[in-house]
Protein backbone atom coordinates (compact mmCIF):
# COMPACT_ATOMS: atom_id res chain seq x y z
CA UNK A 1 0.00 0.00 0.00
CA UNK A 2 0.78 3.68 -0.40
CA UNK A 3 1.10 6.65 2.30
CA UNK A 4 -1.74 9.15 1.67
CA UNK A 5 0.92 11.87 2.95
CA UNK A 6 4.39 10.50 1.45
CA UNK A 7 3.54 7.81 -0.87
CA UNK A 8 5.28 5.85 0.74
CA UNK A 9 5.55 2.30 1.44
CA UNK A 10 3.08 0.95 4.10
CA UNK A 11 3.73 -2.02 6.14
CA UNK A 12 1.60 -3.90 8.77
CA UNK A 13 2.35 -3.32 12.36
CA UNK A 14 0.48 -4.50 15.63
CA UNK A 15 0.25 -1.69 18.30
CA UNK A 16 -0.71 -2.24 21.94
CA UNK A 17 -2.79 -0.33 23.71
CA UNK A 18 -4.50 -0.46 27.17
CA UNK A 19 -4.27 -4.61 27.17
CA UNK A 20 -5.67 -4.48 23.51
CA UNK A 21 -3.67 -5.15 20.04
CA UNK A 22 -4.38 -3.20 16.72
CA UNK A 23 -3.51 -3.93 13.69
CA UNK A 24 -2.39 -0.83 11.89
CA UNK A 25 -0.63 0.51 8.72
CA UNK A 26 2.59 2.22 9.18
CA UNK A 27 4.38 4.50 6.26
CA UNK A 28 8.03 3.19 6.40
CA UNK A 29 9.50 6.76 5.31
CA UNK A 30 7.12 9.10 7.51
CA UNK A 31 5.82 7.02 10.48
CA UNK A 32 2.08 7.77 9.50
CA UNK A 33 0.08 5.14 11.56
CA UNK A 34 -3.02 4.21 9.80
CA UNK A 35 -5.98 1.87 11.29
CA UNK A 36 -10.02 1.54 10.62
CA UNK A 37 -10.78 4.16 13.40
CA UNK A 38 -8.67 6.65 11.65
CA UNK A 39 -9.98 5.39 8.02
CA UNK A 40 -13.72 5.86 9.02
CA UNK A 41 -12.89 9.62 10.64
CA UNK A 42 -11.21 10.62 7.51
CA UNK A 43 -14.00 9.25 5.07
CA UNK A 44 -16.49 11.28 7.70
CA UNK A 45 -14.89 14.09 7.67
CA UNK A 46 -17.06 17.22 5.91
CA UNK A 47 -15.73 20.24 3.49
CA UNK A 48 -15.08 23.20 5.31
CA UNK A 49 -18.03 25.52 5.26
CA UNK A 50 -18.12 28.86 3.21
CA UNK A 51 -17.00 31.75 5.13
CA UNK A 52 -20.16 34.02 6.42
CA UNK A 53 -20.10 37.43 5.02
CA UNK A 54 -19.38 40.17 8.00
CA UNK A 55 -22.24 41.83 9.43
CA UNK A 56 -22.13 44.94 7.79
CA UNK A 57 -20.81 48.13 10.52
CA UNK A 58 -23.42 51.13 10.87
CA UNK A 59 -22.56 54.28 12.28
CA UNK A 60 -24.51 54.38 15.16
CA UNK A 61 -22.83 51.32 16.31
CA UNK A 62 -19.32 52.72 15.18
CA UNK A 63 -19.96 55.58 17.42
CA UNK A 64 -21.14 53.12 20.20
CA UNK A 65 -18.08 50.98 19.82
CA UNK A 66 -15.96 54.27 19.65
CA UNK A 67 -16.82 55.34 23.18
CA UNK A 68 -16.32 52.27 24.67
CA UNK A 69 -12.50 52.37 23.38
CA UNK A 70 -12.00 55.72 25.05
């Protein structure tokens, strides 16, 4: 298999954790560690949302936010 950040080579490693063994993927070059939980959050994960436009500023609350500075 191929790294998704070096394309590198992956090999199959066992990791314990907490009394329990994983079987994960592990890029040989950059260390990337690779297993379902990690798969599944990366396959969920959503676009980034548009940016909002600003509120637009009126003066009256310029003036407001002016005299609260000095």
């Amino acid at each position: 298999m191929r790294c998704t950040r070096c394309a590198g080579m992956q090999v199959p490693d066992i990791i314990s954790e907490g009394g329990e063994r994983t079987i994960v993927l592990r890029c040989v070059t950059c260390g990337d560690i690779v297993d379902r939980v990690i798969v599944r959050n990366r396959r969920r994960r959503q676009p980034p949302q548009p940016r909002r436009p600003r509120t637009p500023l009126y003066a009256a609350d310029w003036e407001r936010r002016r005299a609260a500075v000095i």
